[in-house]
C-alpha atoms as a PDB file:
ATOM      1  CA  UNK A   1       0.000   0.000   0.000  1.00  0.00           C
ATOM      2  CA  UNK A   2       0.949   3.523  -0.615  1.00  0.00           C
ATOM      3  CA  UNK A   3      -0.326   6.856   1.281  1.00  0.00           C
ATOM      4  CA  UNK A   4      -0.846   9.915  -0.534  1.00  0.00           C
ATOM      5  CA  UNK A   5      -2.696  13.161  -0.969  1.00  0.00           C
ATOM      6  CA  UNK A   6      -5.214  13.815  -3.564  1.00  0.00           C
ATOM      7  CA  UNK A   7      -3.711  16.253  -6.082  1.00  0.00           C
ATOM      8  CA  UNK A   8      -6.613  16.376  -8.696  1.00  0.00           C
ATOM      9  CA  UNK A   9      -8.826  14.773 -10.823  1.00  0.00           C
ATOM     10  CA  UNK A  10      -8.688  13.501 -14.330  1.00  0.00           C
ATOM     11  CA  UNK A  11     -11.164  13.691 -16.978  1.00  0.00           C
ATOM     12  CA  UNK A  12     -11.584  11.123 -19.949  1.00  0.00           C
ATOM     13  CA  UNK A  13     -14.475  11.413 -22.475  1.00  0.00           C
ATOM     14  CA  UNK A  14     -13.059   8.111 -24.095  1.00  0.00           C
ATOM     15  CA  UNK A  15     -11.838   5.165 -22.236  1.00  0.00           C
ATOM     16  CA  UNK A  16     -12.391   1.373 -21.684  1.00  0.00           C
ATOM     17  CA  UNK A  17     -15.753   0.792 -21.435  1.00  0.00           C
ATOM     18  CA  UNK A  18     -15.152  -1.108 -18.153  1.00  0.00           C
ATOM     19  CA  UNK A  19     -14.137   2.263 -16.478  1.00  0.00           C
ATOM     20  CA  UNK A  20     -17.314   4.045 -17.725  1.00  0.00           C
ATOM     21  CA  UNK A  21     -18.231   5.483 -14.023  1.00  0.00           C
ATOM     22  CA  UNK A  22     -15.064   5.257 -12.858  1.00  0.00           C
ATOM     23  CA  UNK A  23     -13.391   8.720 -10.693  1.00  0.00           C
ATOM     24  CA  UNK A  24      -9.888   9.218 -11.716  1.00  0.00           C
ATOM     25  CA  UNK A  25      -8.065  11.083  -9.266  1.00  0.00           C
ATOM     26  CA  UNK A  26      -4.077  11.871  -9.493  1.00  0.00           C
ATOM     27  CA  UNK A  27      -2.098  11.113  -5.795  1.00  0.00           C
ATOM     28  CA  UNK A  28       1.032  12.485  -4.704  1.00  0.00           C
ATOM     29  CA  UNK A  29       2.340   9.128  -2.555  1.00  0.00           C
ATOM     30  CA  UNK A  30       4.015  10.715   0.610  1.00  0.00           C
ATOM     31  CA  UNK A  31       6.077   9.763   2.947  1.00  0.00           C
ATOM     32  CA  UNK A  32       4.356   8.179   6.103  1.00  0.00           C
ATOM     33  CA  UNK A  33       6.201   9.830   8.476  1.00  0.00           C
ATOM     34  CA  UNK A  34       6.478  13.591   8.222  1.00  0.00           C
ATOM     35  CA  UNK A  35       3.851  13.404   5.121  1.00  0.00           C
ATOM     36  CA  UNK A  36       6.272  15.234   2.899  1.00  0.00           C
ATOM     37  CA  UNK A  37       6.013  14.100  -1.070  1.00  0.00           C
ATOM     38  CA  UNK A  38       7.525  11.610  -1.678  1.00  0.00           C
ATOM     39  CA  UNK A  39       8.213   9.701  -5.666  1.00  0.00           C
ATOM     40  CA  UNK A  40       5.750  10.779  -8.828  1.00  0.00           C
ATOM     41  CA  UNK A  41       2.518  11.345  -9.017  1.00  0.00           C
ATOM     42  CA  UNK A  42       0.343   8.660  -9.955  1.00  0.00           C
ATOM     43  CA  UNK A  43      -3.327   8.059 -11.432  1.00  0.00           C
ATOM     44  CA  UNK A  44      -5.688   5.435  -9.368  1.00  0.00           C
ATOM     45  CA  UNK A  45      -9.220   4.845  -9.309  1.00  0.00           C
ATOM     46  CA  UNK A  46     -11.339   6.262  -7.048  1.00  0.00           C
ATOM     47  CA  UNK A  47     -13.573   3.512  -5.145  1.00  0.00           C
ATOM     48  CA  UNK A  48     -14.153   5.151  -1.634  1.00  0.00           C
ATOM     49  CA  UNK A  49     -15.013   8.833  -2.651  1.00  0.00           C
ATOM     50  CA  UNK A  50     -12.183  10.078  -2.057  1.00  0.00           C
ATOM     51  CA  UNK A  51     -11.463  14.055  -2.440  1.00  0.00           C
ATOM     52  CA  UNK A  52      -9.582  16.778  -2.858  1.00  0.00           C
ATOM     53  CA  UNK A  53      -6.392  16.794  -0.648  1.00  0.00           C
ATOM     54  CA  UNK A  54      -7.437  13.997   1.674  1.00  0.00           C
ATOM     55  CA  UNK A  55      -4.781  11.826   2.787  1.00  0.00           C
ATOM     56  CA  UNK A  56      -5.606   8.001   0.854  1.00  0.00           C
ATOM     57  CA  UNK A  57      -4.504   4.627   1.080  1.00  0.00           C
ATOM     58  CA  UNK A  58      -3.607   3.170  -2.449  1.00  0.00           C
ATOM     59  CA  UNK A  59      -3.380  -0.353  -3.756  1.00  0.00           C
ATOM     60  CA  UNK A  60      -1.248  -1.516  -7.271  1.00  0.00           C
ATOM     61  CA  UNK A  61      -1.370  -4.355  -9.291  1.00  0.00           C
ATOM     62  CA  UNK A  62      -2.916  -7.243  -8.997  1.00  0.00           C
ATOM     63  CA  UNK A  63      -4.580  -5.586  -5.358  1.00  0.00           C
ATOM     64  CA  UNK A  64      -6.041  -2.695  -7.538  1.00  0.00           C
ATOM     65  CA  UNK A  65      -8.457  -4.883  -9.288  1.00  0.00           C
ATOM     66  CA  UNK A  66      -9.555  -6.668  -6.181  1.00  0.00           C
ATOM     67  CA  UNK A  67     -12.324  -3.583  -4.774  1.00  0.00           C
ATOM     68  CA  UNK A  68     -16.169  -3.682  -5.805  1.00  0.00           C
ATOM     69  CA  UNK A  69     -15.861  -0.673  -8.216  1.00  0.00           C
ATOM     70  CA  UNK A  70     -12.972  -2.710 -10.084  1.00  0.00           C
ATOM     71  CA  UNK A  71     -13.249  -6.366 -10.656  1.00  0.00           C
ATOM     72  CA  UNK A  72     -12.245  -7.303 -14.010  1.00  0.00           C
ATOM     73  CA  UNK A  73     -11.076  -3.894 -15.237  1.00  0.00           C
ATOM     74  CA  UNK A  74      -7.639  -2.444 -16.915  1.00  0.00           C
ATOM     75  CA  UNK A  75      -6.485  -0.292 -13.569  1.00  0.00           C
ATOM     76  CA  UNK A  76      -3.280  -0.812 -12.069  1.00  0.00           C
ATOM     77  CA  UNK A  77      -3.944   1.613  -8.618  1.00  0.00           C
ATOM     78  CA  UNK A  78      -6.997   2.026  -6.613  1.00  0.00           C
ATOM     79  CA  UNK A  79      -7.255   4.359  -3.828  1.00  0.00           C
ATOM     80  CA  UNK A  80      -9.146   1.786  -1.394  1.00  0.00           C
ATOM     81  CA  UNK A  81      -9.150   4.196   1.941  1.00  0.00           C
ATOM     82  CA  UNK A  82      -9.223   7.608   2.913  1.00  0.00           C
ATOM     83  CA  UNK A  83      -7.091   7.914   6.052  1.00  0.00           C
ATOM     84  CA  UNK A  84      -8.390   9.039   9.508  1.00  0.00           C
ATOM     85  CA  UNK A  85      -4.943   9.265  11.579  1.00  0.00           C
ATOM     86  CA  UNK A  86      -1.499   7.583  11.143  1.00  0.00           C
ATOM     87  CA  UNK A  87       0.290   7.408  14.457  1.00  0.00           C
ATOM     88  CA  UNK A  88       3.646   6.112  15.204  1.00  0.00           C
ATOM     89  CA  UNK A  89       6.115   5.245  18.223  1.00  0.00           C
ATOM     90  CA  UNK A  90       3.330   7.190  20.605  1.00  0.00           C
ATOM     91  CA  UNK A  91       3.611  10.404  18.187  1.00  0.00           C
ATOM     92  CA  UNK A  92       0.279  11.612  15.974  1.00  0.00           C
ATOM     93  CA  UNK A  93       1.939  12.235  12.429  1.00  0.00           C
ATOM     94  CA  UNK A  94      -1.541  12.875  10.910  1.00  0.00           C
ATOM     95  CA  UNK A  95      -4.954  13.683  12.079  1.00  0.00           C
ATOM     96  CA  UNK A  96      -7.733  14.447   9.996  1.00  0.00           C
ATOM     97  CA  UNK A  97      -9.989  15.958  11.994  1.00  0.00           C
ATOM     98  CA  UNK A  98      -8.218  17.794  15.531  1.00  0.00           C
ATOM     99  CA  UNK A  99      -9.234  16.889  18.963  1.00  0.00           C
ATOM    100  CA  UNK A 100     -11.492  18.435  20.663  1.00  0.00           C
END
């Protein structure tokens, strides 16, 4: 699995009929411990609704085609889970939502 942010969105009027539907959305992996970017950019499909800037789980390969939204289809990344918190060794490295 990779984390990332949600960077944008991209729009196809043509594509494999299996991915009619389908929410394209480009993430910026980061690294999971001081969320900094981290590697390229990549394009996965979306099949939590996921959104803009919100901190995702994504899957590749053979995992990617493994979700509800895309059995049997040509995708090679899926974003699978939109993150709540990541915390490590006692320490909060990301937080969606701040304590109250």
């Amino acid at each position: 699995m990779i984390a990332g942010r949600v960077v944008g969105t991209v729009v196809c009027t043509r594509k494999d009929e299996k991915l009619v539907g389908a929410k394209l959305l480009v993430v910026q992996p980061v690294n999971i411990l001081d969320m900094a970017a981290d590697g390229k950019p990549l394009v996965a499909v979306d099949s939590v609704g996921a959104g803009q800037g919100e901190i995702v789980l994504v899957v590749s390969g053979s995992s990617a085609r493994q979700t509800s939204l895309t059995q049997n289809t040509p995708t090679d990344a899926a974003i699978m889970a939109i993150v709540d918190s990541i915390e490590v060794e006692g320490r909060w490295i990301f937080r969606k939502c701040a304590p109250k």
